[in-house]
PDB file of N, CA and C in Angstrom:
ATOM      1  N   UNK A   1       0.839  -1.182   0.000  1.00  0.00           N
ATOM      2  CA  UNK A   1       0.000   0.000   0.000  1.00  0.00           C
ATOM      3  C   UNK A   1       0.879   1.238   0.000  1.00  0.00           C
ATOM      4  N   UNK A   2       0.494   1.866  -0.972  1.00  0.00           N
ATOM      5  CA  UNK A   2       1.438   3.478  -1.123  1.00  0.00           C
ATOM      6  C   UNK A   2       0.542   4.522   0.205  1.00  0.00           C
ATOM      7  N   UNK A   3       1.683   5.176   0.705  1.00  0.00           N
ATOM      8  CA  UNK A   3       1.081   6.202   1.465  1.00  0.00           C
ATOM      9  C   UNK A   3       1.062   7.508   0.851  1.00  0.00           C
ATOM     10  N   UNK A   4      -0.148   8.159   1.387  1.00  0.00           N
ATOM     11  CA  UNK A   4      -0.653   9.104   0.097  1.00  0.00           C
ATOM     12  C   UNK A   4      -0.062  10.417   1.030  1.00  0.00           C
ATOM     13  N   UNK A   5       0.487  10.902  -0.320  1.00  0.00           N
ATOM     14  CA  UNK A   5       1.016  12.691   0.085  1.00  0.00           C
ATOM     15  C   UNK A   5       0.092  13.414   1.128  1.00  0.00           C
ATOM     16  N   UNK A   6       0.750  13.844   1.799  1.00  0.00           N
ATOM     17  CA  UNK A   6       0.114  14.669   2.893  1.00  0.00           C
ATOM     18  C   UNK A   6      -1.348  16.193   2.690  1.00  0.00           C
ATOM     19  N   UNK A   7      -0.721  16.161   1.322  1.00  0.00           N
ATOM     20  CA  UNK A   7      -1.261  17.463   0.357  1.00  0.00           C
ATOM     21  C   UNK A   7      -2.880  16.684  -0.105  1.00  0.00           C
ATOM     22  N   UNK A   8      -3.225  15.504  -0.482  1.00  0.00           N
ATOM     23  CA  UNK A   8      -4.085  14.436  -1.077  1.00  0.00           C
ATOM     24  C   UNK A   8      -4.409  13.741   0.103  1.00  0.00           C
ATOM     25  N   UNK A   9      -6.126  14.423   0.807  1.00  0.00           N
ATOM     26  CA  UNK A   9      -6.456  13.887   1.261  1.00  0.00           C
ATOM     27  C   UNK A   9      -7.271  12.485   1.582  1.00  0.00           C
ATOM     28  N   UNK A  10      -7.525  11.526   0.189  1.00  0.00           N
ATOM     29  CA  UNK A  10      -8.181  10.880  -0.218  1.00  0.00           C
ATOM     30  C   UNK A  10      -7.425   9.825  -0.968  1.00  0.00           C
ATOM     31  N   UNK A  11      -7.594   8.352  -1.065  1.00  0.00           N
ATOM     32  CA  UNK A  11      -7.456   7.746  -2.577  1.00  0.00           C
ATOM     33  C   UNK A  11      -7.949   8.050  -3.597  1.00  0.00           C
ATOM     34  N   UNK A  12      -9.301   8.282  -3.115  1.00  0.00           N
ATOM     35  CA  UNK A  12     -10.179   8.903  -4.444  1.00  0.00           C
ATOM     36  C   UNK A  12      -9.607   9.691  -4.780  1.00  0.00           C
ATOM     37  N   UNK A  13      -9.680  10.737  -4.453  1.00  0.00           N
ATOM     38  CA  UNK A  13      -9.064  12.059  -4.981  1.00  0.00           C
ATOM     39  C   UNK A  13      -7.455  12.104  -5.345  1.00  0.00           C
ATOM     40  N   UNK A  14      -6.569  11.154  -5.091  1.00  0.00           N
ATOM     41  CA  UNK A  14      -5.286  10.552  -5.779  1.00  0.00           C
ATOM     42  C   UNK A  14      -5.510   9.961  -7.164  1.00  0.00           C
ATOM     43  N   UNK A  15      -6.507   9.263  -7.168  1.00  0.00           N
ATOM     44  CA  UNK A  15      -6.311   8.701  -8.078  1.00  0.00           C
ATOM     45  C   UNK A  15      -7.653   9.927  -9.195  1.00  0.00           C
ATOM     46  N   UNK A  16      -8.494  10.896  -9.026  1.00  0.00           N
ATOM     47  CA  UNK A  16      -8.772  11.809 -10.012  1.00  0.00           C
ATOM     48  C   UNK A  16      -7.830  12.658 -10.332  1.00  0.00           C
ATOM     49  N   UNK A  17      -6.801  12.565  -9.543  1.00  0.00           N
ATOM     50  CA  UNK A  17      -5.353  14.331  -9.784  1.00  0.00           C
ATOM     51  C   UNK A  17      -4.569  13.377 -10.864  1.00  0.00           C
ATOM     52  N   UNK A  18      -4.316  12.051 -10.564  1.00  0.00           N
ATOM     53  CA  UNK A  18      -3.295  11.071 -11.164  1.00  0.00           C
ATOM     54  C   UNK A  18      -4.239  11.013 -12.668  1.00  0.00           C
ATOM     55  N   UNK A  19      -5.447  10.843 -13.093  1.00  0.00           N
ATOM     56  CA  UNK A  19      -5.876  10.323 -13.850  1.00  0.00           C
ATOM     57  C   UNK A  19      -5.887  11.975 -15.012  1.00  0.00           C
ATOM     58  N   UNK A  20      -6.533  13.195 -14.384  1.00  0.00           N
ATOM     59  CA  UNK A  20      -6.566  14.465 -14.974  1.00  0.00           C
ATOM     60  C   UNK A  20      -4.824  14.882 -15.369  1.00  0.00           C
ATOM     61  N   UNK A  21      -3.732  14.822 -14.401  1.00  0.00           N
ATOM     62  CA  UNK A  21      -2.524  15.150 -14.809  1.00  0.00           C
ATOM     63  C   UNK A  21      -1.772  14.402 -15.685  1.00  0.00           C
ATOM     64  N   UNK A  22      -2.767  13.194 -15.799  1.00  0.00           N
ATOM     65  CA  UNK A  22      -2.122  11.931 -17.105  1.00  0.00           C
ATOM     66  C   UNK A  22      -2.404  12.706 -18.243  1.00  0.00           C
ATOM     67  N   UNK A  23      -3.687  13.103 -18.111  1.00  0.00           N
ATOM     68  CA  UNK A  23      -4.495  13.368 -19.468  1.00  0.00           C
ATOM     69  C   UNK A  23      -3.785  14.816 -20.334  1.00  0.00           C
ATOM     70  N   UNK A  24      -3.268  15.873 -18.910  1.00  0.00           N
ATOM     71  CA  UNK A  24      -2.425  17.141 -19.422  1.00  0.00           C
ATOM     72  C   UNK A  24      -0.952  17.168 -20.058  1.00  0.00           C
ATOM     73  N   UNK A  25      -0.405  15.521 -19.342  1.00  0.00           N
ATOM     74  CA  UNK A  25       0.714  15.182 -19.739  1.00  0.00           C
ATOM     75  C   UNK A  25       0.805  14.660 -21.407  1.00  0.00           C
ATOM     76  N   UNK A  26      -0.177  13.581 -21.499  1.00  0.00           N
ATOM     77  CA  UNK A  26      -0.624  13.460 -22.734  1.00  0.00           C
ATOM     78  C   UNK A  26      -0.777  14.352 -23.836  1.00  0.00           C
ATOM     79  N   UNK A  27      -1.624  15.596 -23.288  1.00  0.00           N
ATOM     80  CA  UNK A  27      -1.624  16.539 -24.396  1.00  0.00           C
ATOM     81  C   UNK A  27      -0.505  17.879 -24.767  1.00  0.00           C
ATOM     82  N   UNK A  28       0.639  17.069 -23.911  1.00  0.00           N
ATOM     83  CA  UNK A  28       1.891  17.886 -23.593  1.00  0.00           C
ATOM     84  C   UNK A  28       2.358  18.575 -22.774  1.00  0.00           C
ATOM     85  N   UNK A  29       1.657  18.791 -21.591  1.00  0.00           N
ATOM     86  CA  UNK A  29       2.470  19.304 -20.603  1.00  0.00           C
ATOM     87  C   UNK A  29       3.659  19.048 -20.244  1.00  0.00           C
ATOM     88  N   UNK A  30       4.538  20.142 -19.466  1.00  0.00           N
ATOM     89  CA  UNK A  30       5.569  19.784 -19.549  1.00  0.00           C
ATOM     90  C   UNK A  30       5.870  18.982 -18.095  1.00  0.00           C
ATOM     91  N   UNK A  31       6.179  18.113 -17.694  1.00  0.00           N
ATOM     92  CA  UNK A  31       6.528  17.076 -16.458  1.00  0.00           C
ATOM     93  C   UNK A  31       6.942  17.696 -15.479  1.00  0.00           C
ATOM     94  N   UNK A  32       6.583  17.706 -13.514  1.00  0.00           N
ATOM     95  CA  UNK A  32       7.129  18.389 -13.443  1.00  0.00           C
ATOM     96  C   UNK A  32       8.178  17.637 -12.596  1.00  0.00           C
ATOM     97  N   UNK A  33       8.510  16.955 -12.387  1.00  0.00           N
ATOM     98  CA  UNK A  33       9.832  15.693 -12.181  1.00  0.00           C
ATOM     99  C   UNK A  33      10.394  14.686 -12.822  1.00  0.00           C
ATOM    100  N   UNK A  34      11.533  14.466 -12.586  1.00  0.00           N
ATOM    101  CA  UNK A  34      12.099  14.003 -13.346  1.00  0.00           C
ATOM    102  C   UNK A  34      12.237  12.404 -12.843  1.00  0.00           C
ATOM    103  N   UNK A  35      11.539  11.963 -13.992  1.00  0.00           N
ATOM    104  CA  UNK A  35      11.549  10.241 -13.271  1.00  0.00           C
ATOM    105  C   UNK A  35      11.973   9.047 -14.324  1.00  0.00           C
ATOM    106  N   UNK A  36      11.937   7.893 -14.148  1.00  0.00           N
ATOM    107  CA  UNK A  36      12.413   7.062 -14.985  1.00  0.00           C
ATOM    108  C   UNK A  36      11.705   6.519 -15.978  1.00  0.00           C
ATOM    109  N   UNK A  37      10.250   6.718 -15.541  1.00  0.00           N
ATOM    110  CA  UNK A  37       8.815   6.342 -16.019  1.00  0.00           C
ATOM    111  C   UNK A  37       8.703   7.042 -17.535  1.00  0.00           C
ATOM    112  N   UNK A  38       8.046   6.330 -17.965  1.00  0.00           N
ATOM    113  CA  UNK A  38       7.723   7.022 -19.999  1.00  0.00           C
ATOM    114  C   UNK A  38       6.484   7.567 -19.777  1.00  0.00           C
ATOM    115  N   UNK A  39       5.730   6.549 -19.295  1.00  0.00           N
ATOM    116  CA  UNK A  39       3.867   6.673 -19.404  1.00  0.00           C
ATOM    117  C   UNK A  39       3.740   7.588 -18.630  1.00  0.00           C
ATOM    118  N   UNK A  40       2.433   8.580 -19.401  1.00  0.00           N
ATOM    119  CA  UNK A  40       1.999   9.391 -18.657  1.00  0.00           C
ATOM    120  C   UNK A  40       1.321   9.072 -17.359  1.00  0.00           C
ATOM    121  N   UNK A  41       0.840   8.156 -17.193  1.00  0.00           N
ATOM    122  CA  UNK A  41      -0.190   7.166 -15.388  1.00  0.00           C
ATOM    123  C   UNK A  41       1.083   7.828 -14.875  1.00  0.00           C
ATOM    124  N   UNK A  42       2.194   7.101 -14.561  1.00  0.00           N
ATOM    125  CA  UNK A  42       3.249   7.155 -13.658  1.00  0.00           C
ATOM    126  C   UNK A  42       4.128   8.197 -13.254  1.00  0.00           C
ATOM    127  N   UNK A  43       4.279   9.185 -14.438  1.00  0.00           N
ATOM    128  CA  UNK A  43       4.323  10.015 -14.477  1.00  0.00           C
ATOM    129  C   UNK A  43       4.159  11.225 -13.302  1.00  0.00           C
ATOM    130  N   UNK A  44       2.480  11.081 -13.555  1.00  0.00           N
ATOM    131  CA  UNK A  44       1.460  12.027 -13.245  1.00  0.00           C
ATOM    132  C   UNK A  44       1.287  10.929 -11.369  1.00  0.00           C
ATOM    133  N   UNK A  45       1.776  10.069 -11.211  1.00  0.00           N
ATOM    134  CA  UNK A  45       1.616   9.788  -9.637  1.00  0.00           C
ATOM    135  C   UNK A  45       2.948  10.053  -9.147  1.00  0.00           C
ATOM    136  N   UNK A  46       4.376   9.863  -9.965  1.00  0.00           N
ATOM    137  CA  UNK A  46       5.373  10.528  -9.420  1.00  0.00           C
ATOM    138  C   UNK A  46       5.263  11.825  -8.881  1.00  0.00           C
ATOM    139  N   UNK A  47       4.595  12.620  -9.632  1.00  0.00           N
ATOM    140  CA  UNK A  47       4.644  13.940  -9.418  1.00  0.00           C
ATOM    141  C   UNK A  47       3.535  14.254  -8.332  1.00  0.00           C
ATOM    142  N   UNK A  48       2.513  13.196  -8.206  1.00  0.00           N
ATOM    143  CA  UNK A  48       2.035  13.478  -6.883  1.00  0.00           C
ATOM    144  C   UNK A  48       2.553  13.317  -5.876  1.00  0.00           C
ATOM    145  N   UNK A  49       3.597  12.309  -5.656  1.00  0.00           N
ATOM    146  CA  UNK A  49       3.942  11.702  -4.741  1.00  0.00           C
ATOM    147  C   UNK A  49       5.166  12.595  -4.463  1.00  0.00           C
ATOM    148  N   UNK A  50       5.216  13.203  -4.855  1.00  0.00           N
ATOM    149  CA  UNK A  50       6.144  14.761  -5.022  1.00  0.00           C
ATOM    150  C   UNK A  50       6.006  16.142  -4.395  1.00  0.00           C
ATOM    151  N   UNK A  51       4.740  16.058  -4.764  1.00  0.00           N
ATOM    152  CA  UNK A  51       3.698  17.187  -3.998  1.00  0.00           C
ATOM    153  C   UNK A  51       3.858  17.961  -4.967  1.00  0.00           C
ATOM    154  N   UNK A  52       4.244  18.033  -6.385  1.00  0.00           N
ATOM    155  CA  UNK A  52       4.783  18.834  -7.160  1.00  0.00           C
ATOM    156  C   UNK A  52       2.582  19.452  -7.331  1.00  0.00           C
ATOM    157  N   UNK A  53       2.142  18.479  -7.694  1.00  0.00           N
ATOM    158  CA  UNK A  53       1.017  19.005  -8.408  1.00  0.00           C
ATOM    159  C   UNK A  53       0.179  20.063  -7.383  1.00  0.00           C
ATOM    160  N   UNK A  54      -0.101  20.925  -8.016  1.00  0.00           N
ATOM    161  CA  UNK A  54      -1.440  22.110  -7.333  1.00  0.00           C
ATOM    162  C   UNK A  54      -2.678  21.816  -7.881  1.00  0.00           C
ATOM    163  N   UNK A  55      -3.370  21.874  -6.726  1.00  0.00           N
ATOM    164  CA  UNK A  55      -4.887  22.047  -7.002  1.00  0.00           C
ATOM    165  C   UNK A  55      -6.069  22.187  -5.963  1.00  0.00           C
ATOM    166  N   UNK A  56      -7.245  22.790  -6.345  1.00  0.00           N
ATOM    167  CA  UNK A  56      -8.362  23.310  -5.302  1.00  0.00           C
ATOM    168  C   UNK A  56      -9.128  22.614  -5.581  1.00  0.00           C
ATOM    169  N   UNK A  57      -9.539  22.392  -4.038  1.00  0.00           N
ATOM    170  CA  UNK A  57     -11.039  21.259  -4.391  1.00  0.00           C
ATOM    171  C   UNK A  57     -11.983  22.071  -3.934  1.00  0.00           C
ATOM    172  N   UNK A  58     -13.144  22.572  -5.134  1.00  0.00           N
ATOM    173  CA  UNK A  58     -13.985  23.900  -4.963  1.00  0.00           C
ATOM    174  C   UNK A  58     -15.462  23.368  -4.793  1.00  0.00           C
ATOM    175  N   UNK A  59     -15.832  23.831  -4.072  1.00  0.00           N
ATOM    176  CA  UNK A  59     -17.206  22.768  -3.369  1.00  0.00           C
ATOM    177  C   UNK A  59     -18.182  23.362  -4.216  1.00  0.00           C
ATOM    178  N   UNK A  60     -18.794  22.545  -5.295  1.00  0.00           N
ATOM    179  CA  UNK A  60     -20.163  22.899  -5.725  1.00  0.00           C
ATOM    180  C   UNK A  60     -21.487  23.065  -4.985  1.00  0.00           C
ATOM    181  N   UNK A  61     -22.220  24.508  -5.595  1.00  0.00           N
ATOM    182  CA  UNK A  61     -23.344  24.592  -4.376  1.00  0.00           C
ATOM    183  C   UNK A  61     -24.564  23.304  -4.576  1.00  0.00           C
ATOM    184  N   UNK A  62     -25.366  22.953  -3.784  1.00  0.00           N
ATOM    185  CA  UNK A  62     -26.498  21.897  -3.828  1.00  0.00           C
ATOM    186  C   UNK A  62     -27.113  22.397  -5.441  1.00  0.00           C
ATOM    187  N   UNK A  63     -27.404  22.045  -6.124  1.00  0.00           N
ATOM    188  CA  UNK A  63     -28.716  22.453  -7.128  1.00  0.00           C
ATOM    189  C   UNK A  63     -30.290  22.557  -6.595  1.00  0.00           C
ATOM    190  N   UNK A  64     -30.853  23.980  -7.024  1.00  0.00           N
ATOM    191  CA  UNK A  64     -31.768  24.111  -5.721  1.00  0.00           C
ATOM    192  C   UNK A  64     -32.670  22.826  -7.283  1.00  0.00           C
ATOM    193  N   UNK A  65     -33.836  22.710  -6.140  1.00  0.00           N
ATOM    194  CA  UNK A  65     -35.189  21.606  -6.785  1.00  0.00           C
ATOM    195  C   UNK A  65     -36.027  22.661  -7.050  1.00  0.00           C
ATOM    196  N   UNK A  66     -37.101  22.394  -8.057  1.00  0.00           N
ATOM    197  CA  UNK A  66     -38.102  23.351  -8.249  1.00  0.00           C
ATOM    198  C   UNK A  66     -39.535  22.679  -6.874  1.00  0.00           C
ATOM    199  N   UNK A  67     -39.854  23.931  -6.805  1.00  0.00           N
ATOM    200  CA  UNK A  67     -40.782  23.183  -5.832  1.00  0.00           C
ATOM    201  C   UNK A  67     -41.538  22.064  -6.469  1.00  0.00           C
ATOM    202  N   UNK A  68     -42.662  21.307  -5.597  1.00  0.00           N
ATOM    203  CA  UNK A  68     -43.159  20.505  -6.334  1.00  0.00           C
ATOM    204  C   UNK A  68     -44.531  20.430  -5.226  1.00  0.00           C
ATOM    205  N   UNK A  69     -45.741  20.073  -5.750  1.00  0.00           N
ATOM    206  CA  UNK A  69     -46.717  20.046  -4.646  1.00  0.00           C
ATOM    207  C   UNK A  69     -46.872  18.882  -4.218  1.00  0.00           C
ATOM    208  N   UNK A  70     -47.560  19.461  -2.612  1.00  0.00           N
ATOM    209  CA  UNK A  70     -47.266  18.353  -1.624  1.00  0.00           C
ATOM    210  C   UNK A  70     -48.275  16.574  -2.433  1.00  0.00           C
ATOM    211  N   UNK A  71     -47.435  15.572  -2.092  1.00  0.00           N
ATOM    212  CA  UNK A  71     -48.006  14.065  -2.388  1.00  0.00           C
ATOM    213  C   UNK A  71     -49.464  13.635  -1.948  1.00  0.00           C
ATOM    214  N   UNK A  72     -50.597  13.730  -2.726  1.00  0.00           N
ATOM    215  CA  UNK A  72     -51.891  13.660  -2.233  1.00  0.00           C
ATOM    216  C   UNK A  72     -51.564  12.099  -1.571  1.00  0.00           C
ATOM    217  N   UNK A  73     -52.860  12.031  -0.362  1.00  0.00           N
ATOM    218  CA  UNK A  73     -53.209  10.322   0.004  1.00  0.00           C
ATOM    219  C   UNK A  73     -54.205  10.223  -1.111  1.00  0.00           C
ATOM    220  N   UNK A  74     -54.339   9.412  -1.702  1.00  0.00           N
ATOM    221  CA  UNK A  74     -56.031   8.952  -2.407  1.00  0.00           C
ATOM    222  C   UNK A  74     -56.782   8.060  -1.738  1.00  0.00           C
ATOM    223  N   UNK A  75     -56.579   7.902  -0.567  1.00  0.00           N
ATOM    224  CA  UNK A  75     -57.298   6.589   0.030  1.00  0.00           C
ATOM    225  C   UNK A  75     -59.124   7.353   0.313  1.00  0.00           C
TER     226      UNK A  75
END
C-alpha cells in the first residue's frame, strides 16, 4: 500500500489528480519531475507523490429543486 502525500487527502481524490494530470501530460504538458517512467499514469503519480502538483477542491453549491406540490393520500 502506497502512502498518500500529505497534500491528497483521499485515494479517491489521488487517483482523479493522477488520472486528470495523465491526461495534461498526454496533451503535452511539460513534467514536473524528473523520473524514470515514460507513461503518462506514472508520471502524473510521481509527481504526486512529489507534492509537485497544485490544485483546489472547490465545493459545488447543492442544485436548488423546483418546488413541487405536496403528495396527495387517495385513500
Amino acid at each position: 500500500m502506497i502512502k498518500l502525500p500529505s497534500n491528497v487527502p483521499s485515494k479517491y481524490l489521488f487517483v482523479l489528480l493522477a488520472a486528470e494530470r495523465a491526461k495534461q501530460l498526454q496533451q503535452g504538458a511539460v513534467p514536473l519531475v524528473k523520473t524514470a517512467h515514460v507513461k503518462p499514469t506514472y508520471r502524473a503519480i510521481d509527481e504526486l507523490m512529489g507534492e509537485q502538483v497544485e490544485f483546489v477542491i472547490i465545493d459545488r453549491p447543492e442544485p436548488e429543486l423546483p418546488e413541487t406540490s405536496p403528495v396527495l393520500d387517495s385513500d
